[in-house]
Protein backbone atom coordinates (compact mmCIF):
# COMPACT_ATOMS: atom_id res chain seq x y z
CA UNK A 1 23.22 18.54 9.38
CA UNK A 2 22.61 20.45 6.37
CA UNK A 3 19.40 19.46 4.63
CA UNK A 4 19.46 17.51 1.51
CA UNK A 5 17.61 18.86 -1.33
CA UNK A 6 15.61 16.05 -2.55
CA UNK A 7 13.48 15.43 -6.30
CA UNK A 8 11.01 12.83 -6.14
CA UNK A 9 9.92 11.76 -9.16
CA UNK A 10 6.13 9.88 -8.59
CA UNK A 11 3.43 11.87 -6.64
CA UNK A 12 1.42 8.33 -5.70
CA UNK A 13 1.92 6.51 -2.63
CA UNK A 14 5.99 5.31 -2.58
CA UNK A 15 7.12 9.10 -3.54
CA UNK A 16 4.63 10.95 -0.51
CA UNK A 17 5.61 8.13 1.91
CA UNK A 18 9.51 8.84 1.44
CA UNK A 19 8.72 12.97 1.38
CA UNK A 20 7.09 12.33 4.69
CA UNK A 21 9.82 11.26 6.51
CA UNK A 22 12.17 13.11 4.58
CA UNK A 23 10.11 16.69 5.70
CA UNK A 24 10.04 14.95 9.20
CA UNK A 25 13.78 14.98 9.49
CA UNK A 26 14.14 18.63 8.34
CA UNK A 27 14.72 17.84 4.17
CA UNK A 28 13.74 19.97 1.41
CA UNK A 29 11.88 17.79 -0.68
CA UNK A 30 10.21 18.66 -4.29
CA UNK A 31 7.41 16.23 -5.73
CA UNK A 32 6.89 16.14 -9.16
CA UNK A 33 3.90 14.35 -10.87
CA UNK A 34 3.15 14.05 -14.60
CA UNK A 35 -0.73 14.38 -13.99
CA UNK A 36 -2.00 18.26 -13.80
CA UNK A 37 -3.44 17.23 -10.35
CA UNK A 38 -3.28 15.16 -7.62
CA UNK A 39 -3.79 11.31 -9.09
CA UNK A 40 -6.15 10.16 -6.34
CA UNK A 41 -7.88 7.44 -8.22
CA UNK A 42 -7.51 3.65 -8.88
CA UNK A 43 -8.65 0.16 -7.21
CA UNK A 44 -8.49 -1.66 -4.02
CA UNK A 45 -5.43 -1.80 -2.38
CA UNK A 46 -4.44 -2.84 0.62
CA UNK A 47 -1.76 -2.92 3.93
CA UNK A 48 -0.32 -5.56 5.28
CA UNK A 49 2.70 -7.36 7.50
CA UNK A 50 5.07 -4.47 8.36
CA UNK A 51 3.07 -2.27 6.10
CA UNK A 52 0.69 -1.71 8.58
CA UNK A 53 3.43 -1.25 11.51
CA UNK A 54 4.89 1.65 8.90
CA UNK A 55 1.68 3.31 8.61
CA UNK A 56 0.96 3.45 12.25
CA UNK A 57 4.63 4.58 12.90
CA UNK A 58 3.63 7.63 10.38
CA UNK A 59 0.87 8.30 12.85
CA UNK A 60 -2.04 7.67 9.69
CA UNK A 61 -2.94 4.16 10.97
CA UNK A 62 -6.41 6.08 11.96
CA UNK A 63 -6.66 8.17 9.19
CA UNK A 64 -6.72 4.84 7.26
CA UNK A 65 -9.72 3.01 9.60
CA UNK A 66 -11.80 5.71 8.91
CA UNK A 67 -11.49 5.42 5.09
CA UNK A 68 -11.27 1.79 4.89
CA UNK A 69 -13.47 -0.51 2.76
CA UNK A 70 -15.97 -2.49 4.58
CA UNK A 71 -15.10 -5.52 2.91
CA UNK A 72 -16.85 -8.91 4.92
CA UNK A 73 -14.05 -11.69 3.44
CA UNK A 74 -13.29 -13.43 0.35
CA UNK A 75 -15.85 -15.68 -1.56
CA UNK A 76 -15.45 -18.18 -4.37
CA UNK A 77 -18.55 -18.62 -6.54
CA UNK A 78 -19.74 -21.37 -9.17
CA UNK A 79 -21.39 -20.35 -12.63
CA UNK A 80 -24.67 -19.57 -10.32
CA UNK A 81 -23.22 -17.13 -7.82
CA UNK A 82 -23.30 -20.50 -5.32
CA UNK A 83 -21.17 -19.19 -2.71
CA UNK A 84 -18.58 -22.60 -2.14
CA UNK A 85 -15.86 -21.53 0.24
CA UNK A 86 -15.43 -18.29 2.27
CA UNK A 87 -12.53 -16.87 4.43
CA UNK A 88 -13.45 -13.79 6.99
CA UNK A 89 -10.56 -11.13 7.71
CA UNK A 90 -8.35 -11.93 10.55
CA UNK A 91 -9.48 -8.86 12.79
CA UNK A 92 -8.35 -10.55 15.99
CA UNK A 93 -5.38 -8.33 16.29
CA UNK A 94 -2.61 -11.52 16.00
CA UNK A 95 -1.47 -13.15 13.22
CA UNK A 96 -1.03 -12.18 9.58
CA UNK A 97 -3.69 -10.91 7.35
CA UNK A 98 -6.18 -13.07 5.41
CA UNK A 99 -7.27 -13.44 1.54
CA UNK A 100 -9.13 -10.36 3.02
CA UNK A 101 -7.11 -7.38 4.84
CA UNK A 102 -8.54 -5.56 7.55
CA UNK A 103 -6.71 -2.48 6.08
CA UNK A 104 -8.61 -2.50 2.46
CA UNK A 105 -8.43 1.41 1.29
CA UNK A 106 -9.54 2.49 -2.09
CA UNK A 107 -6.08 3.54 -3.78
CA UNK A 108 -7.09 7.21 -4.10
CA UNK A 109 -8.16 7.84 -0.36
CA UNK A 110 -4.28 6.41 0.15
CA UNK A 111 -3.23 8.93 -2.05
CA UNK A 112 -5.01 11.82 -0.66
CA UNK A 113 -4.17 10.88 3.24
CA UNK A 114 -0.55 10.99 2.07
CA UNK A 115 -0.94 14.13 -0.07
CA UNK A 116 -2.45 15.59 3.37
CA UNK A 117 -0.13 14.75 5.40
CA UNK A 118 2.70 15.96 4.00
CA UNK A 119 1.48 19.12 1.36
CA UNK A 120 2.44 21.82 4.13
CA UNK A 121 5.90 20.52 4.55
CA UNK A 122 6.50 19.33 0.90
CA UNK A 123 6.38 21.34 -2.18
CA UNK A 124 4.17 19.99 -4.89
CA UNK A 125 4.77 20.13 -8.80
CA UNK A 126 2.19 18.80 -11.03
CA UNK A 127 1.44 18.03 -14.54
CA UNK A 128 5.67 18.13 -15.28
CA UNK A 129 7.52 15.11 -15.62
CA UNK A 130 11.84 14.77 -15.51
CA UNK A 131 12.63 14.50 -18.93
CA UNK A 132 17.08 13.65 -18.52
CA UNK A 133 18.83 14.06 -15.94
CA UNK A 134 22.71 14.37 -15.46
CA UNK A 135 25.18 14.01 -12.29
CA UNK A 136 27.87 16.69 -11.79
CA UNK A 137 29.53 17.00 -8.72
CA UNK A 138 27.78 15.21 -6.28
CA UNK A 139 24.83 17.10 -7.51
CA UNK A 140 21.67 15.70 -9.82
CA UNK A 141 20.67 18.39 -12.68
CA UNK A 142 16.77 17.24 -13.74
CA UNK A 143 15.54 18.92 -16.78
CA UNK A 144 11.80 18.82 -16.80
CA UNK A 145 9.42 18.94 -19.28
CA UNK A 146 8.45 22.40 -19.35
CA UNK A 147 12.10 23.38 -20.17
CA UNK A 148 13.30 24.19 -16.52
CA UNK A 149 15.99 22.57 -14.99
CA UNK A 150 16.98 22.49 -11.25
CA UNK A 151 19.91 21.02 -9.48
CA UNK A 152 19.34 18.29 -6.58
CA UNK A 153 21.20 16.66 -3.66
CA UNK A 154 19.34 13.22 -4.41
CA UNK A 155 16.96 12.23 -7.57
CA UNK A 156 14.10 9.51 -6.29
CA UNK A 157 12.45 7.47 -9.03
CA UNK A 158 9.27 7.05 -7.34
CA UNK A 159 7.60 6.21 -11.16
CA UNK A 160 6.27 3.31 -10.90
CA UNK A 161 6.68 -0.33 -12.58
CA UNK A 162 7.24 1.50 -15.81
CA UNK A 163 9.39 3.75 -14.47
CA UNK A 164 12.08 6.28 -17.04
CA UNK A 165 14.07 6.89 -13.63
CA UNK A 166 15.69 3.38 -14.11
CA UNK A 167 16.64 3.39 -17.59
CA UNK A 168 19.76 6.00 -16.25
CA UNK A 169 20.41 3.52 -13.57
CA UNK A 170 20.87 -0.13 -15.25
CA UNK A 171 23.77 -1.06 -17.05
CA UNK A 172 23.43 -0.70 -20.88
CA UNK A 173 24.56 -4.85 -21.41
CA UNK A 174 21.39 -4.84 -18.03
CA UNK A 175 18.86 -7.51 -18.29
CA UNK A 176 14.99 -7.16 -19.19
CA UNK A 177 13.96 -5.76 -15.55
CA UNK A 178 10.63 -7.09 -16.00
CA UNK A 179 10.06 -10.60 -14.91
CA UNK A 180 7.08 -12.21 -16.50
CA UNK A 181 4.55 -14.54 -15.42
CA UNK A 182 1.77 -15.09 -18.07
CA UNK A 183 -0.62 -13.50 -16.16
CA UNK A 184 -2.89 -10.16 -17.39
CA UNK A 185 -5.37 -8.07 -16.09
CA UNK A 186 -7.95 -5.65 -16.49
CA UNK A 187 -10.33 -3.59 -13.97
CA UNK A 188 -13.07 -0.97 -14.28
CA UNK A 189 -15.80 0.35 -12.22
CA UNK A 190 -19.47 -0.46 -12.85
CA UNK A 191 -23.10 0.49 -10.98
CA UNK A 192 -23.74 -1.55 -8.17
CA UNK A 193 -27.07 -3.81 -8.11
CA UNK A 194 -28.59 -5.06 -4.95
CA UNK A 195 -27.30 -8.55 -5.34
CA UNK A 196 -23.57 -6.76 -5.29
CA UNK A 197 -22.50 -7.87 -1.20
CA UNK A 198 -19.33 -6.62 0.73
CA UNK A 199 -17.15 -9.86 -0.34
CA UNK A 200 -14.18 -10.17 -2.34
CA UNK A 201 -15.93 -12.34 -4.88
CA UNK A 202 -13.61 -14.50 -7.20
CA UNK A 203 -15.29 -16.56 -10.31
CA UNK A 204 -13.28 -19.34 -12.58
CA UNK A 205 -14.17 -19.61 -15.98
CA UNK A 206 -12.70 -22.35 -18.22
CA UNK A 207 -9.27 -21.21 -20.20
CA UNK A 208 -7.78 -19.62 -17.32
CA UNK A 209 -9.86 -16.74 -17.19
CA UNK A 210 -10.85 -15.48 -13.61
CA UNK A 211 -13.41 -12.85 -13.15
CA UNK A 212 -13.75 -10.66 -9.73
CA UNK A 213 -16.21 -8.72 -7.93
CA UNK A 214 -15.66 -6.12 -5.61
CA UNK A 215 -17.90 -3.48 -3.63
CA UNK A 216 -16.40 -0.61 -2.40
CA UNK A 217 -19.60 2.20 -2.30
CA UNK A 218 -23.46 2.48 -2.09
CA UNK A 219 -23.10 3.00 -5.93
CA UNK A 220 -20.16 1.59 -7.02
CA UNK A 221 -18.60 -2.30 -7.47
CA UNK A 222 -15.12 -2.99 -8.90
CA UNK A 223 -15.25 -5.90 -12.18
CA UNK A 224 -11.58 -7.68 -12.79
CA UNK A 225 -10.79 -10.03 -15.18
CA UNK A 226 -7.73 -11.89 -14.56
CA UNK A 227 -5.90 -14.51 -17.46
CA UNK A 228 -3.36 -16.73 -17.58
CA UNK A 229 -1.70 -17.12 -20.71
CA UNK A 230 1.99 -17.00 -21.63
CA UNK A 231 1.81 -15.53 -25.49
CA UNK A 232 4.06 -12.86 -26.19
CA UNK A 233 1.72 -11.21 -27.95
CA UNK A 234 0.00 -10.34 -25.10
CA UNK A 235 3.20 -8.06 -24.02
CA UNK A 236 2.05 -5.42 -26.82
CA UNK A 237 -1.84 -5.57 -26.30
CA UNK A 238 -1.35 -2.73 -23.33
CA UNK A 239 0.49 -0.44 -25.80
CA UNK A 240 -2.68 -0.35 -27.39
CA UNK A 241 -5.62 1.62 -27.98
CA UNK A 242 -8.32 1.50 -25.03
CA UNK A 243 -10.69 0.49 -27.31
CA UNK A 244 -8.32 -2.41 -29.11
CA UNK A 245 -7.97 -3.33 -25.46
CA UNK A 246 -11.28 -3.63 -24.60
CA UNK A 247 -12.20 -5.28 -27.21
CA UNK A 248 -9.50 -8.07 -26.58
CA UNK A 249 -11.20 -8.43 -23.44
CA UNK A 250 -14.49 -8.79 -24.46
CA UNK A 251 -13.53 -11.42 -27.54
CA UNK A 252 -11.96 -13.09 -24.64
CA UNK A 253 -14.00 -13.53 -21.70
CA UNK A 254 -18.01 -13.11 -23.38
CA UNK A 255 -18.99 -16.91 -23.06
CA UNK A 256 -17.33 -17.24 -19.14
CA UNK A 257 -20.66 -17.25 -17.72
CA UNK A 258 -21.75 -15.59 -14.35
CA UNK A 259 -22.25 -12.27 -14.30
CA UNK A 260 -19.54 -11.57 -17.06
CA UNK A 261 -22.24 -10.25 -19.39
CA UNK A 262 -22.82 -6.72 -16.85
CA UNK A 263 -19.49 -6.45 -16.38
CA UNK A 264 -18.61 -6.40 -20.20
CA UNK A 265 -21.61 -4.05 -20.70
CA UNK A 266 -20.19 -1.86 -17.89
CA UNK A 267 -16.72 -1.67 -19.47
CA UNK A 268 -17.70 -0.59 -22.59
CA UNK A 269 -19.31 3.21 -20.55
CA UNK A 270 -16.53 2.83 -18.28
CA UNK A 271 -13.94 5.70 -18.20
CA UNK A 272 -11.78 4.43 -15.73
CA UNK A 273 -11.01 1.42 -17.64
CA UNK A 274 -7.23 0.02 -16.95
CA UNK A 275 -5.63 -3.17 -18.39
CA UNK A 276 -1.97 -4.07 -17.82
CA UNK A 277 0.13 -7.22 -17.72
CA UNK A 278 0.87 -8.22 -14.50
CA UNK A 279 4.95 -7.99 -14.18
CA UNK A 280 7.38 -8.28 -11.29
CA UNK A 281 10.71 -6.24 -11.40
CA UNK A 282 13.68 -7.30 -10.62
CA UNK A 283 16.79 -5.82 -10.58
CA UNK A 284 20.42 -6.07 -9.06
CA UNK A 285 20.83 -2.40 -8.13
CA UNK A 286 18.51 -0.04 -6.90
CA UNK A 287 20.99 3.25 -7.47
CA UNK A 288 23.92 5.16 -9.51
CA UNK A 289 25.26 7.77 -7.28
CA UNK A 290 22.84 10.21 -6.07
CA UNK A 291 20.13 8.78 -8.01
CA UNK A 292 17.93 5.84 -6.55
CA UNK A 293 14.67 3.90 -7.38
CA UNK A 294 12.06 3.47 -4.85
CA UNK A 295 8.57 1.27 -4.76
CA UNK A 296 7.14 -0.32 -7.49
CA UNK A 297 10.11 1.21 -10.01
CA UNK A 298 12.40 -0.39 -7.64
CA UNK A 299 10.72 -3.54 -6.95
CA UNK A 300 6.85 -4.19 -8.47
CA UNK A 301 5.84 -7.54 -6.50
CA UNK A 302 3.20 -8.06 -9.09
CA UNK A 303 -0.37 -7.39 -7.81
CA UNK A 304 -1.74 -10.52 -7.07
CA UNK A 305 1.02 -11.02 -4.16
CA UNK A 306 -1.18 -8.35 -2.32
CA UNK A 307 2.16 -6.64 -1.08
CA UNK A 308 2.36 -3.91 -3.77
CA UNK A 309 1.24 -0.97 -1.48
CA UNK A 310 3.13 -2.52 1.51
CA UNK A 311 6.47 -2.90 0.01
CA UNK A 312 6.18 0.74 -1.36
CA UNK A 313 5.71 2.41 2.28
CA UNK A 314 8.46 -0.39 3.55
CA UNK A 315 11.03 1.27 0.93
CA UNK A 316 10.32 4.62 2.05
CA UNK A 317 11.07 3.91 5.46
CA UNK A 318 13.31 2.29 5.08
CA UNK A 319 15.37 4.38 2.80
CA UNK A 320 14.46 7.87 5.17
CA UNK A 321 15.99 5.62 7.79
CA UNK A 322 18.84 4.89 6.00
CA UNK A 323 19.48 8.79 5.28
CA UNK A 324 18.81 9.76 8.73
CA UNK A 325 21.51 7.52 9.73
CA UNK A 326 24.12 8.59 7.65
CA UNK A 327 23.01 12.45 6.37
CA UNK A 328 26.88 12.83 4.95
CA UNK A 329 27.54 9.97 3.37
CA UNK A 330 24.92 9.41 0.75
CA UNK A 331 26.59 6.30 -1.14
CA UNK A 332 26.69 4.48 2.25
CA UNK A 333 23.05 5.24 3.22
CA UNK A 334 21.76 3.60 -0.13
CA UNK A 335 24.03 0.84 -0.09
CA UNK A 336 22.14 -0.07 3.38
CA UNK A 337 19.19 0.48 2.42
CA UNK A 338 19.37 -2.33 -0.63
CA UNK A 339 21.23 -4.22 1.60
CA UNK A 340 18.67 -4.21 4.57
CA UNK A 341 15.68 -3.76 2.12
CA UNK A 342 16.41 -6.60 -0.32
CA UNK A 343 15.40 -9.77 1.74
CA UNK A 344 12.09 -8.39 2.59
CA UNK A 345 11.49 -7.75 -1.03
CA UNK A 346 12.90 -11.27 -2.38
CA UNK A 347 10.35 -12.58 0.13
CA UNK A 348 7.47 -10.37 -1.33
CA UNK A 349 8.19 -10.67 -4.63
CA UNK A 350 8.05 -15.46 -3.87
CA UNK A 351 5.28 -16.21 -6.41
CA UNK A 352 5.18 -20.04 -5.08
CA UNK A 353 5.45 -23.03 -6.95
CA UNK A 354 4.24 -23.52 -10.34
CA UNK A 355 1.63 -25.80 -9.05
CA UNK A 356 0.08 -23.65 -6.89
CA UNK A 357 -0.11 -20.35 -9.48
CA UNK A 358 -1.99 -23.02 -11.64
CA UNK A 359 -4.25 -24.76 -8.80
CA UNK A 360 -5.41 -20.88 -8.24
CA UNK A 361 -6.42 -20.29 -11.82
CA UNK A 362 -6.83 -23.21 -13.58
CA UNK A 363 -6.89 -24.15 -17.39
CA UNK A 364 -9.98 -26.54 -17.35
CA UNK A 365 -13.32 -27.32 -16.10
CA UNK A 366 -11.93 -30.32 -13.96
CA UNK A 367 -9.34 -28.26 -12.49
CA UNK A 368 -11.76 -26.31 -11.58
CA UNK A 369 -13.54 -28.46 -9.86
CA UNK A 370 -10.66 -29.53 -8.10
CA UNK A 371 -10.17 -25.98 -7.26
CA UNK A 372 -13.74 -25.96 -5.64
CA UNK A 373 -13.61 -29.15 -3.66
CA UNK A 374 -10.36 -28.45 -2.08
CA UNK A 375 -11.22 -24.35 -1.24
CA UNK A 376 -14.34 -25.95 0.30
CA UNK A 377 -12.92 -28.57 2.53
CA UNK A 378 -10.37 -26.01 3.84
CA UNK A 379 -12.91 -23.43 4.68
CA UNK A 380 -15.26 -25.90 6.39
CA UNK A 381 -12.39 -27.27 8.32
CA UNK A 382 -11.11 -23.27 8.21
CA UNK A 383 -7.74 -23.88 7.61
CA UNK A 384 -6.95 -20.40 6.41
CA UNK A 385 -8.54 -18.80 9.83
CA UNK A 386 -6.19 -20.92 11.76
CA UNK A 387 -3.13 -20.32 9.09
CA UNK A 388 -4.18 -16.55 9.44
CA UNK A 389 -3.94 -16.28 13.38
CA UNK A 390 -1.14 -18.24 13.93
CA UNK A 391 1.19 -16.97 11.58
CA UNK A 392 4.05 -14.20 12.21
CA UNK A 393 2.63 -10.33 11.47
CA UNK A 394 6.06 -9.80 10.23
CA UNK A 395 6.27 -11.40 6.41
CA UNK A 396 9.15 -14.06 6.19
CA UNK A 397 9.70 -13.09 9.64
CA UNK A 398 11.87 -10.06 8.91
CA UNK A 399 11.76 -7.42 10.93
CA UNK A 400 11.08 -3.82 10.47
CA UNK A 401 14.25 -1.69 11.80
CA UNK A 402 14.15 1.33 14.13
CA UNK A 403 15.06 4.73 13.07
CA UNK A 404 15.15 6.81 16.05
CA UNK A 405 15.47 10.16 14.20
CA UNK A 406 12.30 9.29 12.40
CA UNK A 407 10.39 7.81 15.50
CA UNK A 408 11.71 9.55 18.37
CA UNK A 409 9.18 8.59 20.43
CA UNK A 410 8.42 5.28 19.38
CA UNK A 411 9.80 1.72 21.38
CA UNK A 412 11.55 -0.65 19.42
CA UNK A 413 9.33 -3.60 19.20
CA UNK A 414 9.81 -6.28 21.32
């Protein structure tokens, strides 16, 4: 089999997950990243369902427990900091994940365990991005934005949710690929106080606003503030200015109450400050000849389905497995992989009813309440312990497929 020569586009976690395998199976691969280094910062993220089977097929299922967050469970707080209901991980080994993984990672040590695992086998290009991009012959010209140009077997848009891979993909008559859900969200990082604990703390404020606390270092604590509101206008706060931003979000959330006055005085010094509006993407083909989308440019689940990170090293299994099966036919390997990927991600990507999306963030100081009552009788009668361990590890029940030329030595699961 003659290697492919292969451009990834997207040096995060999606792109480095697909170069992995790809290097593993004797590719060429090229990573190219817009940022001048390696981008290994961001939030909380997390692995889950199959996730968590792909990572420990990669053999960096330990490199991950060392790094994880020591995160104790989820908490829901009144005005006070009264905690009212609490739900512990699931670390029994059965069962699906909780509110709570026991795979939390801080986003950049993901990136750098990647970027380590595969930056011997993989050549890196930073701070260049693919400007166009043109198919001749089987063969994918990029033209990057330093004025080179290089010609590739296969073209990966690994570029994220906002990703200028897909534009040469879709249709021109295509529809909007975003799929909106009035929701928005913001997150910075502030100094940690003593009264900061190891729980994924969540806070409801009148209006729809929900405000979130998270502790990931001796020093350091995560603030989020999460809003539900379906004006369009809010589509063209995150072309912004930071500062027009962050002032939106302090107009917005300074009379919620609990701690929201430190967090609003920590995002004003903060200079990782990061507001976007929460999007899924959905479209009906993932590729155009030799060129194909992957992760969150692909598919974005939105981030509050928690399955963001997962269905990014899913894809890139998945789509190395797909290659490995058929190295010399190209078209047929990434028509299988959307057609074996696509159920898993229609079941990521299930946002539940209406109801529930509104029971979780509610408009009004009743609902609230409601909200309060109910998370409390379920915790004291824990409900989402027993949902937790009795429920399939494999999300919707679909199953991750073997690809013995990428896991020679593993067994197919039972």
């Amino acid at each position: 089999m003659a290697p492919l020569k292969t451009l990834i586009c997207g040096g995060g976690c999606a792109g480095p997950a697909l170069a992995f395998w790809l290097a593993r199976i004797g590719h060429r691969v090229v990573v190219v990243e817009r940022f001048p280094a390696l981008r290994a910062t961001g939030a909380q993220i997390d692995l889950r369902a199959q996730g968590i089977e792909v990572a420990k097929r990669m053999g960096l299922l330990d490199a991950i427990r060392r790094k994880r967050v020591h995160e104790e469970g989820f908490c829901l707080v009144d005005s006070d900091g009264r905690v009212k209901a609490t739900v512990k991980p699931n670390t029994s080994g059965h069962g699906a994940q909780s509110v709570t993984s026991e795979y939390e990672i801080m986003r950049g040590d993901l990136v750098r365990i990647l970027h380590d695992a595969t930056k011997d086998d993989v050549e890196y290009r930073f701070g260049k991005t693919v400007d166009r991009y043109e198919q001749v012959d089987n063969r994918v010209v990029a033209h990057f934005s330093d004025g080179s140009s290089d010609t590739f077997d296969l073209l990966v848009g690994a570029d994220g949710q906002g990703s200028r891979i897909r534009g040469g993909i879709l249709p021109a008559d295509a529809p909007d690929p975003y799929w909106r859900m009035g929701m928005h969200m913001a997150y910075w990082f502030i100094p940690r106080t003593e009264t900061d604990a190891n729980f994924f703390t969540w806070y409801h404020a009148p209006g729809g606003r929900l405000v979130i606390r998270r502790s990931h270092s001796p020093t350091q604590s995560q603030a989020y503030f999460v809003l539900r509101d379906n004006s369009e206008d809010l589509s063209h706060l995150f072309k912004a200015s930071v500062e027009k931003q962050k002032e939106f979000w302090t107009q917005r959330y300074r009379d919620a109450g609990w701690e929201v006055d430190r967090f609003i005085e920590g995002m004003q010094h903060a200079d990782n400050f990061y507001s976007h509006e929460n999007l899924q993407v959905r479209i009906d083909t993932w590729s155009k000849g030799r060129v194909v989308l992957l992760g969150d440019a692909a598919h974005c689940p939105a981030v509050f389905t928690g399955m963001g990170t997962t269905g990014s090293l899913v894809g890139a299994y998945v789509l190395a497995g797909e290659l490995s099966r058929y190295p010399h036919d190209i078209a047929k390997a990434l028509e299988n992989y959307d057609t074996t990927l696509r159920p898993f991600v229609k079941e990521i990507q299930k946002t539940g009813p209406s109801w529930l999306m509104r029971l979780g963030i509610p408009e009004t100081k009743w609902g609230i309440s409601v909200l309060r009552a109910v998370a409390t009788m379920l915790c004291v009668l824990r409900v989402p312990d027993l949902i937790a361990r009795f429920s399939g590890e494999d999300r919707g029940g679909w199953k991750l497929p073997d690809y013995p030329k990428l896991t020679p030595h593993s067994k197919p699961r039972s």
